[in-house]
C-alpha atoms as a PDB file:
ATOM      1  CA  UNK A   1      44.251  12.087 -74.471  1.00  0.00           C
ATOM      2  CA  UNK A   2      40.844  13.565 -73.835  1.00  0.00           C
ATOM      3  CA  UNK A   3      41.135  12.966 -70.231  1.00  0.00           C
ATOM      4  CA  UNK A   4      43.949  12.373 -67.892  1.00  0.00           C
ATOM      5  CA  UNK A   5      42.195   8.486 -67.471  1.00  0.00           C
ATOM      6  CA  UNK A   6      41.891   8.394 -70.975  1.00  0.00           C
ATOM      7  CA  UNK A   7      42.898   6.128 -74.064  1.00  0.00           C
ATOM      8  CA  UNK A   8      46.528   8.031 -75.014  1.00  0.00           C
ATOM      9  CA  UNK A   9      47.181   8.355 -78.854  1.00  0.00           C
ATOM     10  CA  UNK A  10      49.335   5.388 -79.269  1.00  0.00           C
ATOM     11  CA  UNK A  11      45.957   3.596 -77.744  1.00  0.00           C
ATOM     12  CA  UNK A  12      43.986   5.031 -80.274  1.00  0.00           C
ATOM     13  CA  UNK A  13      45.912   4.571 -82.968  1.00  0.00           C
ATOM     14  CA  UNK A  14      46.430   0.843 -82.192  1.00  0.00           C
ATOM     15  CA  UNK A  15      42.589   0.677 -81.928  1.00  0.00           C
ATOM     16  CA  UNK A  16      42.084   2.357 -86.212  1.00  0.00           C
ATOM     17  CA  UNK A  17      44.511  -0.335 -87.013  1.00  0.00           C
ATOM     18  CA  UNK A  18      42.070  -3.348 -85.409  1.00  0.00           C
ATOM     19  CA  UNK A  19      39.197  -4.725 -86.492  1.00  0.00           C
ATOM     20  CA  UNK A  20      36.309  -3.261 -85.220  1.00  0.00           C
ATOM     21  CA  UNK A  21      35.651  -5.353 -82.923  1.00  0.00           C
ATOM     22  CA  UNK A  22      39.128  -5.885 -81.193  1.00  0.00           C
ATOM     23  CA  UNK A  23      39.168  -1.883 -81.270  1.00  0.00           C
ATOM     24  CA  UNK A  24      36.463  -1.508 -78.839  1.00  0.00           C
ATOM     25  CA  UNK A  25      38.042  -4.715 -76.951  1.00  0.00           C
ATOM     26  CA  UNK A  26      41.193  -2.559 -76.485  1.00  0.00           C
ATOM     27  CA  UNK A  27      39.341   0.727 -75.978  1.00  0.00           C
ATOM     28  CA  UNK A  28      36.852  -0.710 -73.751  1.00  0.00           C
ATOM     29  CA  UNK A  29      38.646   0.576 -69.725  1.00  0.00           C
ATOM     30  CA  UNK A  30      38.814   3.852 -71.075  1.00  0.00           C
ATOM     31  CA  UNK A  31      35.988   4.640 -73.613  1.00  0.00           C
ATOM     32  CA  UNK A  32      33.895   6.271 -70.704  1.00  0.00           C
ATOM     33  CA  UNK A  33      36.702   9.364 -70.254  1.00  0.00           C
ATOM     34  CA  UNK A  34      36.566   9.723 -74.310  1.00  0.00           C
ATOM     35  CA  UNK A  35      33.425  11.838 -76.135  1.00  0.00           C
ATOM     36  CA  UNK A  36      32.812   9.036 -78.162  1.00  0.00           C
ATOM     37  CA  UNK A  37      30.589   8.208 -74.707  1.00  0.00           C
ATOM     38  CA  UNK A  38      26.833   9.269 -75.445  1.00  0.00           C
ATOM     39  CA  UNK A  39      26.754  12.654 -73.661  1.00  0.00           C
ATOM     40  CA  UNK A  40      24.341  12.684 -70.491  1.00  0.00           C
ATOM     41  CA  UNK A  41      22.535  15.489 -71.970  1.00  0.00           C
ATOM     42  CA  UNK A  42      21.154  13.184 -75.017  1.00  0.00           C
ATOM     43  CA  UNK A  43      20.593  10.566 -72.290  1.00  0.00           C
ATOM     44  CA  UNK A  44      18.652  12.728 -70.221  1.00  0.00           C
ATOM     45  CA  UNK A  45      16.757  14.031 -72.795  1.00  0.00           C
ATOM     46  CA  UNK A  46      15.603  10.793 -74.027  1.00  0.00           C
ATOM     47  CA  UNK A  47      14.519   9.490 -70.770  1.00  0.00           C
ATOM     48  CA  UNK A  48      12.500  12.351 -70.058  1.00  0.00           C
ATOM     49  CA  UNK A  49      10.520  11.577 -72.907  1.00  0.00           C
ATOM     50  CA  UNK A  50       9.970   7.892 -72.045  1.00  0.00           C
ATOM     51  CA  UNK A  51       8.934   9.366 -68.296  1.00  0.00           C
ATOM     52  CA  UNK A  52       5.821   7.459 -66.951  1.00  0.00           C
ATOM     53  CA  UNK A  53       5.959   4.802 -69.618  1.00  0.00           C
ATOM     54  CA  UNK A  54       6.853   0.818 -67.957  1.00  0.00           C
ATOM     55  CA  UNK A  55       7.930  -1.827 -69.745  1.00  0.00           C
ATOM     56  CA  UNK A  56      10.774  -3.650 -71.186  1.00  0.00           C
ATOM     57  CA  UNK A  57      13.655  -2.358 -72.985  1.00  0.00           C
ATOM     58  CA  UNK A  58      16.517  -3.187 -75.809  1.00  0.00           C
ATOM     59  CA  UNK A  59      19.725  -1.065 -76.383  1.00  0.00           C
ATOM     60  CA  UNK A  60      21.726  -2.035 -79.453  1.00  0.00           C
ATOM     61  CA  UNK A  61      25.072  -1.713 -79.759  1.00  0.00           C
ATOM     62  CA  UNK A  62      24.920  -0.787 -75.740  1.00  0.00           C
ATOM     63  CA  UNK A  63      28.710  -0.533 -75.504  1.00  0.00           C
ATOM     64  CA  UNK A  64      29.364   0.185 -71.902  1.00  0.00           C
ATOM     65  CA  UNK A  65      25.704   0.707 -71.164  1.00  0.00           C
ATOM     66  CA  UNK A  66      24.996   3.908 -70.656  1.00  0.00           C
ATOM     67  CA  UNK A  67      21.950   4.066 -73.171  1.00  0.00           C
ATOM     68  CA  UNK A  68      20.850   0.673 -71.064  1.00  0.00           C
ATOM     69  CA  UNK A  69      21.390   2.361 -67.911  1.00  0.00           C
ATOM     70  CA  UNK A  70      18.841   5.690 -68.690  1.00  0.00           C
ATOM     71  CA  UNK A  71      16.275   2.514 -70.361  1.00  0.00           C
ATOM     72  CA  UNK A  72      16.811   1.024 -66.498  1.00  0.00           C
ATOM     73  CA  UNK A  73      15.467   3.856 -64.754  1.00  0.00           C
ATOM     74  CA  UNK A  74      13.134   5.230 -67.106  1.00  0.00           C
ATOM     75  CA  UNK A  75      11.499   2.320 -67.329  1.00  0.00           C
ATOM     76  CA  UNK A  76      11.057   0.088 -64.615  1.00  0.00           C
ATOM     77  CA  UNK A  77      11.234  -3.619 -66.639  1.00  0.00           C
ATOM     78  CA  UNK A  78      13.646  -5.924 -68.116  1.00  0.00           C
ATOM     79  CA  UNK A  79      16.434  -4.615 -69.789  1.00  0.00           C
ATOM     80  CA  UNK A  80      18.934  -5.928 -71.858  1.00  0.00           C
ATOM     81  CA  UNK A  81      22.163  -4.306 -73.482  1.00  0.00           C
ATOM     82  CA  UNK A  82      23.242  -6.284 -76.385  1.00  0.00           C
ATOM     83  CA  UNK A  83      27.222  -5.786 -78.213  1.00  0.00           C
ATOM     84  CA  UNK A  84      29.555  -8.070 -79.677  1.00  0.00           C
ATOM     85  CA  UNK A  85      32.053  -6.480 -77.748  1.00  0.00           C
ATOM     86  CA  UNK A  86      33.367  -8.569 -74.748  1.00  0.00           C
ATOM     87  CA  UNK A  87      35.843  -6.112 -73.603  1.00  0.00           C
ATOM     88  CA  UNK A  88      33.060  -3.353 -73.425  1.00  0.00           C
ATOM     89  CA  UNK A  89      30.632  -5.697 -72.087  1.00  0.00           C
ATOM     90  CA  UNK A  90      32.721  -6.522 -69.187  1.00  0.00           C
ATOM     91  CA  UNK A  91      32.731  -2.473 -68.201  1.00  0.00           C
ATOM     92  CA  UNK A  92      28.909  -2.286 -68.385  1.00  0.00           C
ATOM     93  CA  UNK A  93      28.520  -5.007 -66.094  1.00  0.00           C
ATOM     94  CA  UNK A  94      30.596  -3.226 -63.645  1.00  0.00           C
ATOM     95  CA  UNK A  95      29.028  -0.311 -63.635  1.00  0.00           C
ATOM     96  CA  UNK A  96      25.390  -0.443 -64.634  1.00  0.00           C
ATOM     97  CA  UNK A  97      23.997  -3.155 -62.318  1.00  0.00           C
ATOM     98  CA  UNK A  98      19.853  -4.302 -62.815  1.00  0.00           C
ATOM     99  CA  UNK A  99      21.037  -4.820 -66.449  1.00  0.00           C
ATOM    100  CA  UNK A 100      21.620  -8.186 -68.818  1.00  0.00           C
ATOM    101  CA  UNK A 101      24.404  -7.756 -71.166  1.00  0.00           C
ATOM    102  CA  UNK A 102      24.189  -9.861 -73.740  1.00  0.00           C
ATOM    103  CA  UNK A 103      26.898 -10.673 -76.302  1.00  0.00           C
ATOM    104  CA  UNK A 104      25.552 -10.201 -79.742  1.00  0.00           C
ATOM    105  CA  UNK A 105      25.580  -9.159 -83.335  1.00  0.00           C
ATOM    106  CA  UNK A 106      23.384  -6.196 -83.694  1.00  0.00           C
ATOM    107  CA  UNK A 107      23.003  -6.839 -87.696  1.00  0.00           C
ATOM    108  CA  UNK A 108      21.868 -10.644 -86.360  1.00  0.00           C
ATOM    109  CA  UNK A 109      18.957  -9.639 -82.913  1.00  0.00           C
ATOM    110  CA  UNK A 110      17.872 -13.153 -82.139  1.00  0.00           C
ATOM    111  CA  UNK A 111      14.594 -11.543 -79.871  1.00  0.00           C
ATOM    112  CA  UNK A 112      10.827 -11.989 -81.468  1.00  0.00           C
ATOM    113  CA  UNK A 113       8.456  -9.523 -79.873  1.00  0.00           C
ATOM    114  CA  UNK A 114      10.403  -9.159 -75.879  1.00  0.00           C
ATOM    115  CA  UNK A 115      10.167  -5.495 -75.463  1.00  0.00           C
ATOM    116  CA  UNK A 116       8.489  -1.828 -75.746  1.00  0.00           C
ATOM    117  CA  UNK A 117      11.257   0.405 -76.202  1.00  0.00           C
ATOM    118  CA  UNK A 118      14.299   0.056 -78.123  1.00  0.00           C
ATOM    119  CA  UNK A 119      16.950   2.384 -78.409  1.00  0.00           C
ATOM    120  CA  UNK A 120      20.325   3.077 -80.075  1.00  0.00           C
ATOM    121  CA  UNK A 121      23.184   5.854 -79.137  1.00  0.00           C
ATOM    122  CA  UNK A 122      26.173   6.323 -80.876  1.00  0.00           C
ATOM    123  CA  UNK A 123      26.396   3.445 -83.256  1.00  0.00           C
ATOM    124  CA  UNK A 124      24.851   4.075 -86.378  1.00  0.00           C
ATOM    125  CA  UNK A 125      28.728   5.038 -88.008  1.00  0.00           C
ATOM    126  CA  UNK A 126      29.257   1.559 -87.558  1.00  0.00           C
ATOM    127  CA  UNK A 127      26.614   0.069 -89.645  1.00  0.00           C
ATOM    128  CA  UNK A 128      27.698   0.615 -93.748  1.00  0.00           C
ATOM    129  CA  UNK A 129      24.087   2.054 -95.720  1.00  0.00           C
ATOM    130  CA  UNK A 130      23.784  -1.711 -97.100  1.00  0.00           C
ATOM    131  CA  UNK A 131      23.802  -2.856 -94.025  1.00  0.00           C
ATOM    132  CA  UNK A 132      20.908  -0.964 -92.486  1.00  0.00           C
ATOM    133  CA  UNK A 133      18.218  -2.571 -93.547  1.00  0.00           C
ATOM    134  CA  UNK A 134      19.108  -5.845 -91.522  1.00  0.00           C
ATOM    135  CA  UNK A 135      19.817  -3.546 -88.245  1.00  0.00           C
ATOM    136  CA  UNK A 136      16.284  -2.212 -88.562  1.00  0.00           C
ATOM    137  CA  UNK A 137      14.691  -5.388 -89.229  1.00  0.00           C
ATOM    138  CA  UNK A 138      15.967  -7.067 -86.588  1.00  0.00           C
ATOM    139  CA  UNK A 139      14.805  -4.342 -84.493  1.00  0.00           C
ATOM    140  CA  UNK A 140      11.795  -4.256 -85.589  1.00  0.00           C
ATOM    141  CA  UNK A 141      10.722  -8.122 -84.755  1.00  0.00           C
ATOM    142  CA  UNK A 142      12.701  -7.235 -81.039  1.00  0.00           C
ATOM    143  CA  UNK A 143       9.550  -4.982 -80.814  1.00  0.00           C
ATOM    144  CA  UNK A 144       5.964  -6.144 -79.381  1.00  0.00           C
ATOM    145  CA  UNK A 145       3.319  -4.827 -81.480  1.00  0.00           C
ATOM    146  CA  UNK A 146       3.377  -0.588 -80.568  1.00  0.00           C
ATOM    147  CA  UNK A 147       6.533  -0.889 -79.414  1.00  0.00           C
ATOM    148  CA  UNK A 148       8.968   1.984 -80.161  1.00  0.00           C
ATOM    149  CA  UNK A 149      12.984   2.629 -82.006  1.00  0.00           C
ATOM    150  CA  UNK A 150      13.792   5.715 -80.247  1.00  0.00           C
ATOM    151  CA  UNK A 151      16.974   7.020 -81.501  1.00  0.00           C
ATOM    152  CA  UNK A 152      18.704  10.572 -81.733  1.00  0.00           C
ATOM    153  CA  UNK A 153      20.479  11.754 -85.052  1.00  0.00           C
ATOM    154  CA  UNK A 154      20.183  14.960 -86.891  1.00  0.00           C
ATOM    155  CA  UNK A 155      19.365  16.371 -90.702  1.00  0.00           C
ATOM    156  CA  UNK A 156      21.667  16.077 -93.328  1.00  0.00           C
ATOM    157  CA  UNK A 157      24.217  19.159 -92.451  1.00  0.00           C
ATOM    158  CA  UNK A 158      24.942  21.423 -96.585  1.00  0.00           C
ATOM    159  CA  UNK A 159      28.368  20.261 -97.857  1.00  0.00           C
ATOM    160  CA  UNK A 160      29.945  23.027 -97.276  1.00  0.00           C
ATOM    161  CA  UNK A 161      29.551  23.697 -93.466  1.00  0.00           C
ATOM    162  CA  UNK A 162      32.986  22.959 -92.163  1.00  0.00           C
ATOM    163  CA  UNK A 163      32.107  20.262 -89.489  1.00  0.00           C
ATOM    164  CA  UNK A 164      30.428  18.647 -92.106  1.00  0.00           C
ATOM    165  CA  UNK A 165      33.767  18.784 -94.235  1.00  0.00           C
ATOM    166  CA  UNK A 166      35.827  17.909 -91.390  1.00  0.00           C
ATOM    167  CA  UNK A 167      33.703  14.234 -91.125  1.00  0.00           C
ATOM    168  CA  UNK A 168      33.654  14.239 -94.499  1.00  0.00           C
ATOM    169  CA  UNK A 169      37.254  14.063 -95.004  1.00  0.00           C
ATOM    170  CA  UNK A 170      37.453  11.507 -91.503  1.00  0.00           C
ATOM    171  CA  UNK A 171      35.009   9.274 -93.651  1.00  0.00           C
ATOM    172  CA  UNK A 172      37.216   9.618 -96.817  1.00  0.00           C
ATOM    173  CA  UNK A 173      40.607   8.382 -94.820  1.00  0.00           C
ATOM    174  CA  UNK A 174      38.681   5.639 -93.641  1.00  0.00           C
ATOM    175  CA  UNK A 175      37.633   4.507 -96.536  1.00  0.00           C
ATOM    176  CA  UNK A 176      41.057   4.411 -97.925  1.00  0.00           C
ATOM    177  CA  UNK A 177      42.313   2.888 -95.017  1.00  0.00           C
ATOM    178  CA  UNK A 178      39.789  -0.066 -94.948  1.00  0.00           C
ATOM    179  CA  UNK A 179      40.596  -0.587 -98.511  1.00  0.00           C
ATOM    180  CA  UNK A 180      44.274  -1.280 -97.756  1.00  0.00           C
ATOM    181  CA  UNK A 181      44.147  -2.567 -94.257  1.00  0.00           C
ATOM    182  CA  UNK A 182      42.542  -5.838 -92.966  1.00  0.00           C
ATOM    183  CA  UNK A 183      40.749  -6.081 -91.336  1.00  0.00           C
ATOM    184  CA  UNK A 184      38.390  -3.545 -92.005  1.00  0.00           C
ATOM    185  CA  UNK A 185      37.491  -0.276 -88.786  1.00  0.00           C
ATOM    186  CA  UNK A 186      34.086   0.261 -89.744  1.00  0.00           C
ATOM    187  CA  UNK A 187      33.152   4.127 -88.327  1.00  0.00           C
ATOM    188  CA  UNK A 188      31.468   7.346 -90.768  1.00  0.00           C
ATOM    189  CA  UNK A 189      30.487   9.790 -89.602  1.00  0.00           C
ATOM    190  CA  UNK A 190      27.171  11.913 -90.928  1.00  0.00           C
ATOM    191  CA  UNK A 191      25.263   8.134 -90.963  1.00  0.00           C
ATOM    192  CA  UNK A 192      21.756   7.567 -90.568  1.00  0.00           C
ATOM    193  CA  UNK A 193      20.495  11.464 -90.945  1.00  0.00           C
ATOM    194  CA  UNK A 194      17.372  12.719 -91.987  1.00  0.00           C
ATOM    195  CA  UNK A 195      15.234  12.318 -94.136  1.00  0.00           C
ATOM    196  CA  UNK A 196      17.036   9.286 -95.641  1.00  0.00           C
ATOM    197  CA  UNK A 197      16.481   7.610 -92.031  1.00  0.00           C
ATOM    198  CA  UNK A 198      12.901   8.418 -91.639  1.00  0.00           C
ATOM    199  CA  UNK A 199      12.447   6.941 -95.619  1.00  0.00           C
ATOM    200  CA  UNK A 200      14.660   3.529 -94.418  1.00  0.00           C
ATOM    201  CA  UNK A 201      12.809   2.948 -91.286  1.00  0.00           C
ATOM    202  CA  UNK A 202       9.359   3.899 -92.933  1.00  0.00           C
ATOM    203  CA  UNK A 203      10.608   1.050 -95.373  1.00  0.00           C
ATOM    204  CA  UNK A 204      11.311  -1.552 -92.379  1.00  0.00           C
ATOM    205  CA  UNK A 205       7.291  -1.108 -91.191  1.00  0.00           C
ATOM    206  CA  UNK A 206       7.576   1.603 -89.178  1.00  0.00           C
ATOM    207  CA  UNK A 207       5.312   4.638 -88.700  1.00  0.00           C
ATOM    208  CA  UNK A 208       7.834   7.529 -87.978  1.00  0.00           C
ATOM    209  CA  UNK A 209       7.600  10.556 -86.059  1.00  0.00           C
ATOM    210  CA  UNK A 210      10.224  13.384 -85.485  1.00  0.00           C
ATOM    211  CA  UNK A 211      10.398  15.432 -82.353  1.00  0.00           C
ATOM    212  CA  UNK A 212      13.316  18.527 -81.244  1.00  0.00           C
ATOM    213  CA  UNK A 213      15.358  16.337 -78.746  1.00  0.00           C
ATOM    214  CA  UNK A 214      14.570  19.549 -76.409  1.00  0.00           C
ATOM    215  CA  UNK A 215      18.434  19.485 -74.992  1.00  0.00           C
ATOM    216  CA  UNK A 216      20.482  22.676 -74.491  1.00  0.00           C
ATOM    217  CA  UNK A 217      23.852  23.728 -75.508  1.00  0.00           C
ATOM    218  CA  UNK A 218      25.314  22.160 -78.856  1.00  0.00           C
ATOM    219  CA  UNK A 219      22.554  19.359 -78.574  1.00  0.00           C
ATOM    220  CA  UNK A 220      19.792  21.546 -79.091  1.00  0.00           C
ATOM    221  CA  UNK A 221      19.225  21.482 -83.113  1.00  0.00           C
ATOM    222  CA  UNK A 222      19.285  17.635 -83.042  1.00  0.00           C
ATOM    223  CA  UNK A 223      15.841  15.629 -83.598  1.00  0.00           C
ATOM    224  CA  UNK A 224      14.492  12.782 -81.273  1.00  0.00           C
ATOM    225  CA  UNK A 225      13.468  10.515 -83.519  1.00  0.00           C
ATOM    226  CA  UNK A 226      10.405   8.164 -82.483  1.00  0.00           C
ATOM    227  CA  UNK A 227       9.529   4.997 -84.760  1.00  0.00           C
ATOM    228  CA  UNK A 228       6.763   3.227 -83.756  1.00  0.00           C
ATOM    229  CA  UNK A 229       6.271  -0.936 -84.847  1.00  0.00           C
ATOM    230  CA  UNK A 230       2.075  -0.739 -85.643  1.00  0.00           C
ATOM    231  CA  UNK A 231      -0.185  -2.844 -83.470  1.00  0.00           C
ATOM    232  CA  UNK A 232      -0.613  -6.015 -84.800  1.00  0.00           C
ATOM    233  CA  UNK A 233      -3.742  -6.059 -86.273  1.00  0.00           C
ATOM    234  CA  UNK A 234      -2.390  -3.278 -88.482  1.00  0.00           C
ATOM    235  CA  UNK A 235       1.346  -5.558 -89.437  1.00  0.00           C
ATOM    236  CA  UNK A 236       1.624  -6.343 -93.107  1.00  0.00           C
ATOM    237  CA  UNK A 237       3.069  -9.969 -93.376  1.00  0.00           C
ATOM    238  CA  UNK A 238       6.275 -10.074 -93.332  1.00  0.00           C
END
């Protein structure tokens, strides 16, 4: 399915029925022929804004590292990849080399102050709303003082545009189905969109600012979002 070295639809199925977790663990050899795969257009476009800058970097939820791998070139320093799945893990070591992979729980960061950039791709459907705020702070104490989250998402589409329905209904089966299967796939779609985002991350200490991701093709109405940790002298205590 998707591609002829792809996950088939017995494969995927078997992953909505697993935790989410396991899923990943079983969809891990073949995520990278799906387009659940950050496109290389959004990864292109986000190291082109972090050209010239050097330092250390943090992806979250790195899956098979192709968010670490763009952090790796763009940026010269230490960079580590950090997912709590072992299966996926084991693909980005393969095949994005100059990279730690860490195993880890994203809603759990165990770093204080390592690195200057931070980024996330593709994982913000699974992180619930509640769960949000411990995602961001753990980001947020990754970061050295005027370090930056840079993340792409997109504003809140009208209810009635039908891609908008189309997730909408996705979200609404998966509810169901986490209510009567254990144990639970956590993936929604339309997560983490503006302006709720900028508001929740403003709300975790950061100062936010919103940029067109500059991309071409279906990419091009979605927003770059930059949120910067303040330097230290201007930190509330935490």
């Amino acid at each position: 399915m998707f591609h002829p070295e792809g996950p088939t639809f017995a494969e995927l199925m078997g992953q909505a029925l697993s935790s989410t977790r396991a899923g990943y663990d079983l969809l891990a050899e073949k995520f990278d022929h799906t387009p659940f795969r950050t496109p290389p257009e959004i990864l292109q476009a986000v190291g082109r804004s972090l050209d010239g800058d050097r330092g250390d970097g943090l992806d979250v939820a790195c899956g098979t590292g192709a968010g670490a791998g763009m952090l790796r070139d763009a940026l010269g320093g230490r960079v580590v990849g950090v997912d709590w799945s072992e299966g996926m893990l084991a693909v980005a070591r393969r095949n994005v080399p100059g990279v730690e992979f860490e195993v880890g729980d994203a809603l759990a960061l165990q770093y204080d102050e390592c690195f200057d950039v931070a980024v996330c791709f593709g994982a913000f459907g699974h992180f619930e709303v509640h769960q949000q705020p411990a995602l961001l702070d753990g980001i947020y104490r990754a970061l050295r003082p005027g370090g930056r989250f840079v993340f792409v998402t997109s504003e809140s589409p009208p209810w009635f545009h039908p891609t908008a329905l189309v997730y909408r209904v996705f979200n609404g089966v998966m509810r169901i189905r986490n209510q009567v299967v254990d144990p639970p796939f956590i993936m929604y779609y339309l997560n983490f969109l503006l302006p709720e985002a900028q508001q929740r991350l403003e709300e975790a200490g950061f100062g936010v600012q919103v940029f067109p991701l500059e991309a071409e093709g279906p990419f091009r109405r979605m927003k770059r979002v930059v949120a910067t940790k303040p330097p230290a002298s201007d930190q509330p205590s935490r």
